[in-house]
N, C-alpha and C. Protein backbone atom coordinates (compact mmCIF):
# COMPACT_ATOMS: atom_id res chain seq x y z
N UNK A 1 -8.44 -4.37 13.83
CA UNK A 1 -7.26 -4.27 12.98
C UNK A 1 -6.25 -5.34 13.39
N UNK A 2 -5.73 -6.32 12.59
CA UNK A 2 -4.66 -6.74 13.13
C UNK A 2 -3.31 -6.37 13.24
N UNK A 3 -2.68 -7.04 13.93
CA UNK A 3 -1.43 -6.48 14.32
C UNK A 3 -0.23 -7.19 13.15
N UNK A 4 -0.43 -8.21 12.94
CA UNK A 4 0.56 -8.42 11.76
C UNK A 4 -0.01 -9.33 10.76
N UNK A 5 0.89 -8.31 9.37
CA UNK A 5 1.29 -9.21 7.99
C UNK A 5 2.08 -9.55 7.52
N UNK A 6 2.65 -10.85 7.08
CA UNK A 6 3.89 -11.37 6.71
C UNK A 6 3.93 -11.27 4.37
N UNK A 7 4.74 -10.50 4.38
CA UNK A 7 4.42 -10.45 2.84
C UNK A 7 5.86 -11.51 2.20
N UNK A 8 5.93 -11.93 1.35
CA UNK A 8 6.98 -12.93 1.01
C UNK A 8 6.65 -12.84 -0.87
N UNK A 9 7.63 -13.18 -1.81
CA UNK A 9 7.21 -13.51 -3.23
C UNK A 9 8.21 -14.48 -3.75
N UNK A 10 7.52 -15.42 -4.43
CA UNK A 10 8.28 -16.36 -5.23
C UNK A 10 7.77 -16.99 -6.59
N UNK A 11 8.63 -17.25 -7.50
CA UNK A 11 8.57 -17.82 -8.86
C UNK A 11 7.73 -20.05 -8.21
N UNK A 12 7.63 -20.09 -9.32
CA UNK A 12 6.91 -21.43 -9.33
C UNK A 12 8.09 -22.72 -9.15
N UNK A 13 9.84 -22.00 -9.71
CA UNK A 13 10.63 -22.75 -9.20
C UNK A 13 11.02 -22.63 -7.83
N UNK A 14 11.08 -21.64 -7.63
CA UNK A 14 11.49 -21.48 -6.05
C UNK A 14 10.25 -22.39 -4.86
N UNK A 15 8.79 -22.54 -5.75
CA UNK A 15 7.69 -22.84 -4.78
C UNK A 15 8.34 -24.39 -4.87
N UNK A 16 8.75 -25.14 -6.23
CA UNK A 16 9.20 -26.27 -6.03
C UNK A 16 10.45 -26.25 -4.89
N UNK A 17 11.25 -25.77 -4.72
CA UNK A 17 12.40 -25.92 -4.24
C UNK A 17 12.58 -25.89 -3.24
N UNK A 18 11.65 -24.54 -2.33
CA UNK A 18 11.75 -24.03 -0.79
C UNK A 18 10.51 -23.65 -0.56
N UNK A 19 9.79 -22.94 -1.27
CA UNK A 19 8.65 -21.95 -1.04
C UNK A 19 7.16 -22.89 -0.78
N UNK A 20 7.33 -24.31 -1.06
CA UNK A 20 5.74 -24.91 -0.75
C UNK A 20 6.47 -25.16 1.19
N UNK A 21 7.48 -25.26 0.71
CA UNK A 21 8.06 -25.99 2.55
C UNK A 21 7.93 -24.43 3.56
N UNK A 22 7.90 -23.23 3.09
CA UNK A 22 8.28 -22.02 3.81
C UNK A 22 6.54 -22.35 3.85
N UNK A 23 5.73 -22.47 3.33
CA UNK A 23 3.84 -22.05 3.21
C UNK A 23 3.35 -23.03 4.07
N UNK A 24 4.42 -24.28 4.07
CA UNK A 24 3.29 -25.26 5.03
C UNK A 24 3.69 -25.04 6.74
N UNK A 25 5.26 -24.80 6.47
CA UNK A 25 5.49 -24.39 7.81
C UNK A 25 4.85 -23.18 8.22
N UNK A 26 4.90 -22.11 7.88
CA UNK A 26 3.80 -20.85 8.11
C UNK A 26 2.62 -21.14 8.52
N UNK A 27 1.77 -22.38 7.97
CA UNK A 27 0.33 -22.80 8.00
C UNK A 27 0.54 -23.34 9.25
N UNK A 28 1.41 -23.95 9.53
CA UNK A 28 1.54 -24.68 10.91
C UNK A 28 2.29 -24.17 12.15
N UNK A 29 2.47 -22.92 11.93
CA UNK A 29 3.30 -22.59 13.54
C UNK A 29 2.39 -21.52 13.51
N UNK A 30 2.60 -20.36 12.61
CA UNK A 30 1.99 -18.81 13.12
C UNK A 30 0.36 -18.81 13.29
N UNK A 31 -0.03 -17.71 14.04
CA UNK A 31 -1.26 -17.62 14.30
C UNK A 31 -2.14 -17.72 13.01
N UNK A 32 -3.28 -18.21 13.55
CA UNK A 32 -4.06 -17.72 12.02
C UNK A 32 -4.65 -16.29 11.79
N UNK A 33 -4.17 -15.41 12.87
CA UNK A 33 -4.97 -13.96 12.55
C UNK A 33 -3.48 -13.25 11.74
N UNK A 34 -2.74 -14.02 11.55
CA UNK A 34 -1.00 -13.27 11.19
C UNK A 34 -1.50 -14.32 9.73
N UNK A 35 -1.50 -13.31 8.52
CA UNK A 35 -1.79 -13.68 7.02
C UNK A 35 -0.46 -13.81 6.34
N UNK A 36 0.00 -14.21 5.74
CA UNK A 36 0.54 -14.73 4.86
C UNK A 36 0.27 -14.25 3.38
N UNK A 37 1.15 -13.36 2.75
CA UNK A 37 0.22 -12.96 1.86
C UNK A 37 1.95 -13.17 0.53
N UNK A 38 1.24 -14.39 -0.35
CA UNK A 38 2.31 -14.43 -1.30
C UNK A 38 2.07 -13.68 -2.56
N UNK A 39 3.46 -12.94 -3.18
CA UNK A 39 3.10 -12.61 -4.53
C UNK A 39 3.58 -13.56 -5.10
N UNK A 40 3.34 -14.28 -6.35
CA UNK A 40 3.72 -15.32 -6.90
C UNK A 40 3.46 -15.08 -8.62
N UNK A 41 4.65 -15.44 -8.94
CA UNK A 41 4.99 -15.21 -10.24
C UNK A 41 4.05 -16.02 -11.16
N UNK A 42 2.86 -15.82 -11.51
CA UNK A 42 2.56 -16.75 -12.42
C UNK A 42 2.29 -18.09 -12.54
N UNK A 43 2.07 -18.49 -11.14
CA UNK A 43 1.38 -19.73 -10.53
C UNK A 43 0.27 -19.47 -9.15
N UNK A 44 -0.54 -20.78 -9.13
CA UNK A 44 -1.21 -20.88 -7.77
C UNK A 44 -0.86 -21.86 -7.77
N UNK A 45 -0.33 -21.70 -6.24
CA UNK A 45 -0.29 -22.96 -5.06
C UNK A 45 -0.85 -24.08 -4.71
N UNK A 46 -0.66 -24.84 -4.37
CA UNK A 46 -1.48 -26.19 -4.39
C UNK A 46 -2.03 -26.31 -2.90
N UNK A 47 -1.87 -25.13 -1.98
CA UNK A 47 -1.88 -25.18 -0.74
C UNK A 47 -3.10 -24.09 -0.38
N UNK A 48 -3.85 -24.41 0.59
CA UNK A 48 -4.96 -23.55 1.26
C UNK A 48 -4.72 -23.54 2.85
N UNK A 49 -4.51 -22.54 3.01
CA UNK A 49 -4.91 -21.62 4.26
C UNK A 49 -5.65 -21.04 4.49
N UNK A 50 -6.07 -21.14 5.85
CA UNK A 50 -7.06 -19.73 6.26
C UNK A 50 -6.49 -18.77 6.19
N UNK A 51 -5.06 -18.41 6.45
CA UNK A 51 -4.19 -17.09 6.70
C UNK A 51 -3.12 -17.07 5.33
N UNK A 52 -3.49 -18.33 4.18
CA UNK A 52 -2.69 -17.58 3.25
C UNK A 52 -3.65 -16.55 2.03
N UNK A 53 -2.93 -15.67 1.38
CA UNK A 53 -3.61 -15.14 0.57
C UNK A 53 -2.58 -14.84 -0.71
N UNK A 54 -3.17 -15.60 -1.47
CA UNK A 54 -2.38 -15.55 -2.89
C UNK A 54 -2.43 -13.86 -3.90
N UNK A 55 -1.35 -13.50 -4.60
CA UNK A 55 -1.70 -12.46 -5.47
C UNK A 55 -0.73 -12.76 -6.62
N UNK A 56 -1.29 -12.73 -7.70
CA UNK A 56 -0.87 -12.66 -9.10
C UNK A 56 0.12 -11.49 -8.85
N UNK A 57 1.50 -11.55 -8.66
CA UNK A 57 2.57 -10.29 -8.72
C UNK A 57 2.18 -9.80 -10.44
N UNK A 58 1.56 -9.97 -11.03
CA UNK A 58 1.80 -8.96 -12.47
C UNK A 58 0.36 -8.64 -12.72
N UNK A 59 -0.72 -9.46 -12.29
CA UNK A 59 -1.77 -8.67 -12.15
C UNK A 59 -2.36 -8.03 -10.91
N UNK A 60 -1.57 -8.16 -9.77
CA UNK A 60 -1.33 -7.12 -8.61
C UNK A 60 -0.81 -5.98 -8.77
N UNK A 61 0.16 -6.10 -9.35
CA UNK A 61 1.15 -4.83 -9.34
C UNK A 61 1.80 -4.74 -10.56
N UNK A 62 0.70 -3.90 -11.56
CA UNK A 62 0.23 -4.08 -12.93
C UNK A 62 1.98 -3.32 -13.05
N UNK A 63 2.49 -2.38 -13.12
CA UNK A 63 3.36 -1.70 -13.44
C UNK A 63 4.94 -2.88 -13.62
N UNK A 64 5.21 -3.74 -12.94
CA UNK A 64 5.78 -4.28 -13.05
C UNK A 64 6.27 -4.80 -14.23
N UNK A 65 5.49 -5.45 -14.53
CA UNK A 65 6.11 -5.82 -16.07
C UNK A 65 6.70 -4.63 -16.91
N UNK A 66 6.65 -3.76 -17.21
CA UNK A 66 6.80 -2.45 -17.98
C UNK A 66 8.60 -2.06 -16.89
N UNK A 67 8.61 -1.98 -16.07
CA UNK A 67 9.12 -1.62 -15.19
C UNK A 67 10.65 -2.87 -15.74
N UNK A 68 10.83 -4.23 -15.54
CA UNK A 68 11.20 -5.04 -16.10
C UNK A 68 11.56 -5.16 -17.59
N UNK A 69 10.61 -4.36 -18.24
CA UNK A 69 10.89 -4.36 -19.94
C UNK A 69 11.54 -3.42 -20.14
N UNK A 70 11.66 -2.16 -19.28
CA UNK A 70 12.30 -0.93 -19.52
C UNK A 70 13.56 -1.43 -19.35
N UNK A 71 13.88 -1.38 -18.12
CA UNK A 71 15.41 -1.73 -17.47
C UNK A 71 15.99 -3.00 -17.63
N UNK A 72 15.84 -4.08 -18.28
CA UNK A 72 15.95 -5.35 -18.33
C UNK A 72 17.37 -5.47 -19.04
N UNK A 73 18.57 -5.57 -18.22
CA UNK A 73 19.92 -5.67 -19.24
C UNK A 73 20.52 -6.62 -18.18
N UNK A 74 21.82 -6.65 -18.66
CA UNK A 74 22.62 -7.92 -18.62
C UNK A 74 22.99 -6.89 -16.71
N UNK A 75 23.68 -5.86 -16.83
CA UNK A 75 24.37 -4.82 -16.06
C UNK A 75 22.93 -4.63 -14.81
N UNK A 76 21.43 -4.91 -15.17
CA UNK A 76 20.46 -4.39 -14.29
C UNK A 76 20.47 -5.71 -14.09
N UNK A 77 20.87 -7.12 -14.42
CA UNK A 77 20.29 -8.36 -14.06
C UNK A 77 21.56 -8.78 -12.97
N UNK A 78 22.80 -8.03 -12.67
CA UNK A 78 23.76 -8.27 -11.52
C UNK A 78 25.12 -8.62 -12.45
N UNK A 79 25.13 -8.28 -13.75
CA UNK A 79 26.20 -8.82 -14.27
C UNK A 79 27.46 -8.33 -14.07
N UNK A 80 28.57 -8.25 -13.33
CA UNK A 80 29.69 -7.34 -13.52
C UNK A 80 31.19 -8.34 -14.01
N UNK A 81 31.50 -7.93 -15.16
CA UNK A 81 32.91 -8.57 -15.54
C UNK A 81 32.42 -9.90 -15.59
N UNK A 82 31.28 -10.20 -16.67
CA UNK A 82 31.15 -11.30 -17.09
C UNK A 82 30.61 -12.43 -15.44
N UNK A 83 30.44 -11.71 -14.74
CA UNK A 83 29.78 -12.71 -13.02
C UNK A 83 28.38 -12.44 -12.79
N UNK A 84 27.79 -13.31 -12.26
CA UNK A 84 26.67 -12.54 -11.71
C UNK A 84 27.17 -12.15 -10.28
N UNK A 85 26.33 -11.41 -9.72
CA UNK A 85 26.57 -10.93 -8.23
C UNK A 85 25.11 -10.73 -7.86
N UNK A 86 24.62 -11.58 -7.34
CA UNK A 86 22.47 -11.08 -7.14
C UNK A 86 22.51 -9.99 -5.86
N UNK A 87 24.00 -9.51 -5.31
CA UNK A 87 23.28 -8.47 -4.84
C UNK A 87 22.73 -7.08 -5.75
N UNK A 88 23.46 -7.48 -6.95
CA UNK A 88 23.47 -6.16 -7.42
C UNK A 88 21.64 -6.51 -9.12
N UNK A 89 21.54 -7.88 -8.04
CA UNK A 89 20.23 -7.88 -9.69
C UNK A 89 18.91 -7.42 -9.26
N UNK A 90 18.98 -5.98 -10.06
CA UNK A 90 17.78 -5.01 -9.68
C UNK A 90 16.50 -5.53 -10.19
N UNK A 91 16.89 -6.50 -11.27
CA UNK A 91 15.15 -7.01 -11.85
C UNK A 91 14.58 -7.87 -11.00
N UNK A 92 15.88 -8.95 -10.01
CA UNK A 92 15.33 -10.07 -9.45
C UNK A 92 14.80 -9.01 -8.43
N UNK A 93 15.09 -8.33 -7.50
CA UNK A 93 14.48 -7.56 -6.07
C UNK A 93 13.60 -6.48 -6.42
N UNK A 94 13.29 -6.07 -7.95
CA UNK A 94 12.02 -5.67 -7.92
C UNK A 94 10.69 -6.15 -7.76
N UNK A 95 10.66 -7.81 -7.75
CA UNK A 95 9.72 -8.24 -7.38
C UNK A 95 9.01 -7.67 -5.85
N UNK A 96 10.15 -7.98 -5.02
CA UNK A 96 9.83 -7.81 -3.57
C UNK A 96 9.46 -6.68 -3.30
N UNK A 97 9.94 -5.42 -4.04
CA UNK A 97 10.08 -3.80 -3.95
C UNK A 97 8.53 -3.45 -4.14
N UNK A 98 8.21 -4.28 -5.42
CA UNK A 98 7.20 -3.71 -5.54
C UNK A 98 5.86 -4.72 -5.14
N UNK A 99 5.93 -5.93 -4.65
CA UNK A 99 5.16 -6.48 -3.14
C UNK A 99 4.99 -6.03 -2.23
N UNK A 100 6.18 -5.70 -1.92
CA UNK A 100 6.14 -4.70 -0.23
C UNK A 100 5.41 -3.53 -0.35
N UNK A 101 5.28 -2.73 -1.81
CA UNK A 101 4.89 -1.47 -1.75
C UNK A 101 3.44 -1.47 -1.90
N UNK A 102 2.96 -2.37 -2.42
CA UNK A 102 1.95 -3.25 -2.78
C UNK A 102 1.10 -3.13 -1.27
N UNK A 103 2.01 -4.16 -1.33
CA UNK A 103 1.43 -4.65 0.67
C UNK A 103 0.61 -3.31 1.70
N UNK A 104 2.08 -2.41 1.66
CA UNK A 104 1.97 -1.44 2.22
C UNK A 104 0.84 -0.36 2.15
N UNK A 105 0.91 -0.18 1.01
CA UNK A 105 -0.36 0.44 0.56
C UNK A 105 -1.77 -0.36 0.70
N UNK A 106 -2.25 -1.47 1.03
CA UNK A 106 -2.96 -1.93 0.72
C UNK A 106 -3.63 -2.76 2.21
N UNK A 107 -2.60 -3.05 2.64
CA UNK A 107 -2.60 -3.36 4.40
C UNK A 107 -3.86 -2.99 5.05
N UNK A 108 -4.51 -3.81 5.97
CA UNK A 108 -4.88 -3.05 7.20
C UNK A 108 -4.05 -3.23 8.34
N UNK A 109 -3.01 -4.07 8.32
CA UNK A 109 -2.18 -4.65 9.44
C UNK A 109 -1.29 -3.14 9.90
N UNK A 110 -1.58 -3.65 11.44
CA UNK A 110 -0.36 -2.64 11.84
C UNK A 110 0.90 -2.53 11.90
N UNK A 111 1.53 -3.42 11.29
CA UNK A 111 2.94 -3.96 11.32
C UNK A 111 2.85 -5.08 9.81
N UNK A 112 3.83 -4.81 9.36
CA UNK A 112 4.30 -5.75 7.88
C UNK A 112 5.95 -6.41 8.31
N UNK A 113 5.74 -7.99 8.00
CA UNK A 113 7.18 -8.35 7.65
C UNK A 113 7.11 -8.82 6.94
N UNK A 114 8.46 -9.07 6.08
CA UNK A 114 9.01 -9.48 4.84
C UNK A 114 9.61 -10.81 5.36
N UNK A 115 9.40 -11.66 4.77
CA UNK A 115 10.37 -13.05 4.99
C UNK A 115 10.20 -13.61 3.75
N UNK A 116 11.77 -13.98 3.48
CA UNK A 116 12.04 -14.87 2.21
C UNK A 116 11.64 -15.92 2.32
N UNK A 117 11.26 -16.29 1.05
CA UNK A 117 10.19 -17.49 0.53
C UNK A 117 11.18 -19.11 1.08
N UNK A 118 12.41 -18.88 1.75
CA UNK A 118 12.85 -20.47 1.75
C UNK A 118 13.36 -19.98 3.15
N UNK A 119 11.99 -19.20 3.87
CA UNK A 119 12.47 -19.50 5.14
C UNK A 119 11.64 -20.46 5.74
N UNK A 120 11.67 -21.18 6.70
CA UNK A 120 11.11 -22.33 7.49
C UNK A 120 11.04 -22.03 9.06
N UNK A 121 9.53 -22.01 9.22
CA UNK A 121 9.33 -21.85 10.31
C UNK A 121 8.94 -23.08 11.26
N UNK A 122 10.07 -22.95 12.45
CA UNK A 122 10.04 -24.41 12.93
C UNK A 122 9.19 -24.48 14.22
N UNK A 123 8.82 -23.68 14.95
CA UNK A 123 8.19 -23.23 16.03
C UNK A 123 7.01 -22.26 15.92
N UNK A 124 6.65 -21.90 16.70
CA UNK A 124 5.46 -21.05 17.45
C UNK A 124 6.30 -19.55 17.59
N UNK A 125 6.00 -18.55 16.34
CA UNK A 125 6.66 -17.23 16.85
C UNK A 125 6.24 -16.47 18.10
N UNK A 126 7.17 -16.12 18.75
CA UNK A 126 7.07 -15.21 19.70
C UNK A 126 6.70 -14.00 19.41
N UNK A 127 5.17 -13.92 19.03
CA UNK A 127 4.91 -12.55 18.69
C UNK A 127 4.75 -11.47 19.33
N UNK A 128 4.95 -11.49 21.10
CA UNK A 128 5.15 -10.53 21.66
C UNK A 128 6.36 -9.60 21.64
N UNK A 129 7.53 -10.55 21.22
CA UNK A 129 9.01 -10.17 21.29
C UNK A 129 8.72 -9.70 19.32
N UNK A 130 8.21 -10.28 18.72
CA UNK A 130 7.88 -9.45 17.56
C UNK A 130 7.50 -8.01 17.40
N UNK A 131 6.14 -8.20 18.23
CA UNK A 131 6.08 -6.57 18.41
C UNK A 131 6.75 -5.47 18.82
N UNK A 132 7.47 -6.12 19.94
CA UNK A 132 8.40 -5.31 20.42
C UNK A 132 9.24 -4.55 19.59
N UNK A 133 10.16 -5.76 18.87
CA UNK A 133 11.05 -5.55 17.96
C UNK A 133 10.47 -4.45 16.95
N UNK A 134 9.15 -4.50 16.61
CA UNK A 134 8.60 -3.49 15.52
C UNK A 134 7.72 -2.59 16.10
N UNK A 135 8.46 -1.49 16.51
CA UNK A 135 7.77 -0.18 17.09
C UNK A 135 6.29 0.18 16.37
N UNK A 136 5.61 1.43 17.52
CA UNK A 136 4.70 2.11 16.13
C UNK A 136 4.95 2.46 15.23
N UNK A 137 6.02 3.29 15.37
CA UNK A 137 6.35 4.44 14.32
C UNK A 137 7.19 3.28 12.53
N UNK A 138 7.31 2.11 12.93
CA UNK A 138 7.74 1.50 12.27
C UNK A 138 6.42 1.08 11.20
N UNK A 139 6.84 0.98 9.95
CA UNK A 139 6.05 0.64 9.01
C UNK A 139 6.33 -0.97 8.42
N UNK A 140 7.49 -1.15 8.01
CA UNK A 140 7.76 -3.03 7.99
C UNK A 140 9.06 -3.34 8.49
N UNK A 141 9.32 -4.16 8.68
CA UNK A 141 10.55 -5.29 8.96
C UNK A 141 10.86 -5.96 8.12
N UNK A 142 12.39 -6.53 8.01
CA UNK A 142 12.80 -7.74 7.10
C UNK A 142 13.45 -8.42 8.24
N UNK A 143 13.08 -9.79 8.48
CA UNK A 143 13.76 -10.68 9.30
C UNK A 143 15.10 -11.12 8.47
N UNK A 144 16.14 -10.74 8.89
CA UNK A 144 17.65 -10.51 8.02
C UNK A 144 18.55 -11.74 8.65
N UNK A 145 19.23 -11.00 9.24
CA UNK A 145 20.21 -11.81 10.17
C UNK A 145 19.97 -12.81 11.64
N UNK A 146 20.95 -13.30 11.43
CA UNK A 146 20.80 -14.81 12.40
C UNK A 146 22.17 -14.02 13.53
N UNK A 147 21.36 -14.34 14.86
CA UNK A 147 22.35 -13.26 16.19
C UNK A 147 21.67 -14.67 17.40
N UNK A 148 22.77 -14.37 17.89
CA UNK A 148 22.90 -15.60 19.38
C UNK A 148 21.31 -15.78 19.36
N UNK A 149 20.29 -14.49 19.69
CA UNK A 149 18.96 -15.26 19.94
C UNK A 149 17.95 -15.18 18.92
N UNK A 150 18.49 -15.58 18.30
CA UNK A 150 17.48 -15.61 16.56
C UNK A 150 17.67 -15.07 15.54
N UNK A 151 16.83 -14.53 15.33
CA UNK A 151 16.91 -13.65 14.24
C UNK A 151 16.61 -11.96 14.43
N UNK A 152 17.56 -10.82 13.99
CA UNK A 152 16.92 -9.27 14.33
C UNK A 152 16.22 -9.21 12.97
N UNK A 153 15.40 -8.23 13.16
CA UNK A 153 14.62 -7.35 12.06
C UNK A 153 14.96 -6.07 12.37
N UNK A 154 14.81 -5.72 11.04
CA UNK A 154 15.69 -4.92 10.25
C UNK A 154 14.40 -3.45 10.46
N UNK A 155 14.43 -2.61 11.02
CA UNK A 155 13.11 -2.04 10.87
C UNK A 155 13.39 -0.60 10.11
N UNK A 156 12.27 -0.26 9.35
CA UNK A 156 12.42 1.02 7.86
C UNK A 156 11.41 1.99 8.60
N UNK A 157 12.07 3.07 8.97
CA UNK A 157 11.22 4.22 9.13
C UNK A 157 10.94 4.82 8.19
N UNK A 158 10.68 4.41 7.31
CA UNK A 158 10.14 5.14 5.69
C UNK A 158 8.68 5.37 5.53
N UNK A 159 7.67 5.43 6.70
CA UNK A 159 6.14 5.53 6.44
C UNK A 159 5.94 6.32 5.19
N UNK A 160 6.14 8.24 5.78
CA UNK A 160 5.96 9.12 5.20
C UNK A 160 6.22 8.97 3.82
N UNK A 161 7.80 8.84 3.39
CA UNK A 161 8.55 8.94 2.58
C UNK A 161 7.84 7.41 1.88
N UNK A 162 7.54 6.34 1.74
CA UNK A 162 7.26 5.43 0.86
C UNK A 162 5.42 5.94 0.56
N UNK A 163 5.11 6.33 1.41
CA UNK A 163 3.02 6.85 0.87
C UNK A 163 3.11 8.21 0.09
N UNK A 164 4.26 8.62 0.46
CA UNK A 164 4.66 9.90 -0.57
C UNK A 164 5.15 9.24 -2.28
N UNK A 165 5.59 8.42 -2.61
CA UNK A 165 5.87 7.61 -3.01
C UNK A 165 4.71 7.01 -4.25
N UNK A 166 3.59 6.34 -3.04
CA UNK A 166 2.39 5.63 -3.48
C UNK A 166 1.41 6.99 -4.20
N UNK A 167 1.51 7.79 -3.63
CA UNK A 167 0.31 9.00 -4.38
C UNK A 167 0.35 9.60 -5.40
């Protein structure tokens, strides 16, 4: 079984913009037994890995679209008083919601992290101090915030409660 999966999702603009630079750096620092697993909106990559693994986000995680057509308004897309605000755009972070849940369910890894598609990995992760950081009882991580020695992850004790969820 391995010990980690990195799940990430991005549109075909974002792969132009950040997301081919987040896949090559990934290809080149992390282990190759640590997968890489992108959902991607409606493109393939121009890139091969041993440790990446591509998934069609709408023919992965068939519900999605429907999910998007239901709720799809100006107010669910982050709009308030005529602004956007993307913390509040529920269509854009259902992608990830339902990747991760995806992931989760579907995993053999003992540990899942989430990293956004325009992150850049410049080094060799310290995956011992990874593990650490992500207990057993922990089901995934989001590498979030930037703190004097890197970055913390964010860890979700939601096992139970998200496979309760999946059934």
């Amino acid at each position: 079984m391995k010990k980690f999966q990195v799940v990430t999702t991005m549109h075909y603009q974002g792969w132009e913009q950040y997301g081919e630079r987040m896949v090559e750096s990934f290809g080149k620092w992390w282990p190759e037994d640590v997968e890489l697993h992108l959902y991607a909106e409606n493109f393939t990559p121009n890139k091969n890995y041993k440790n990446l693994v591509v998934h069609n986000i709408f023919d992965t995680c068939n519900n999605l679209r429907g999910f998007i057509s239901d709720y799809d308004s100006e107010y669910n897309r982050g709009i308030r008083n005529g602004k956007r605000d993307f913390k509040y755009d529920a269509i854009k972070f259902s992608y990830k919601v339902y990747a991760q849940c995806h992931a989760i369910k579907h995993s053999t890894a003992q540990r899942l992290l989430f990293i956004d598609a325009d992150t850049v990995t410049f080094a060799k992760p310290p995956m011992e101090t990874l593990e650490s950081m992500v207990g057993p009882n922990q089901l995934c991580a989001y590498i979030a915030e930037k703190t004097a020695k890197g970055y913390r992850l964010v860890k979700q004790d939601l096992y139970s409660t998200i496979l309760n969820m999946l059934q």
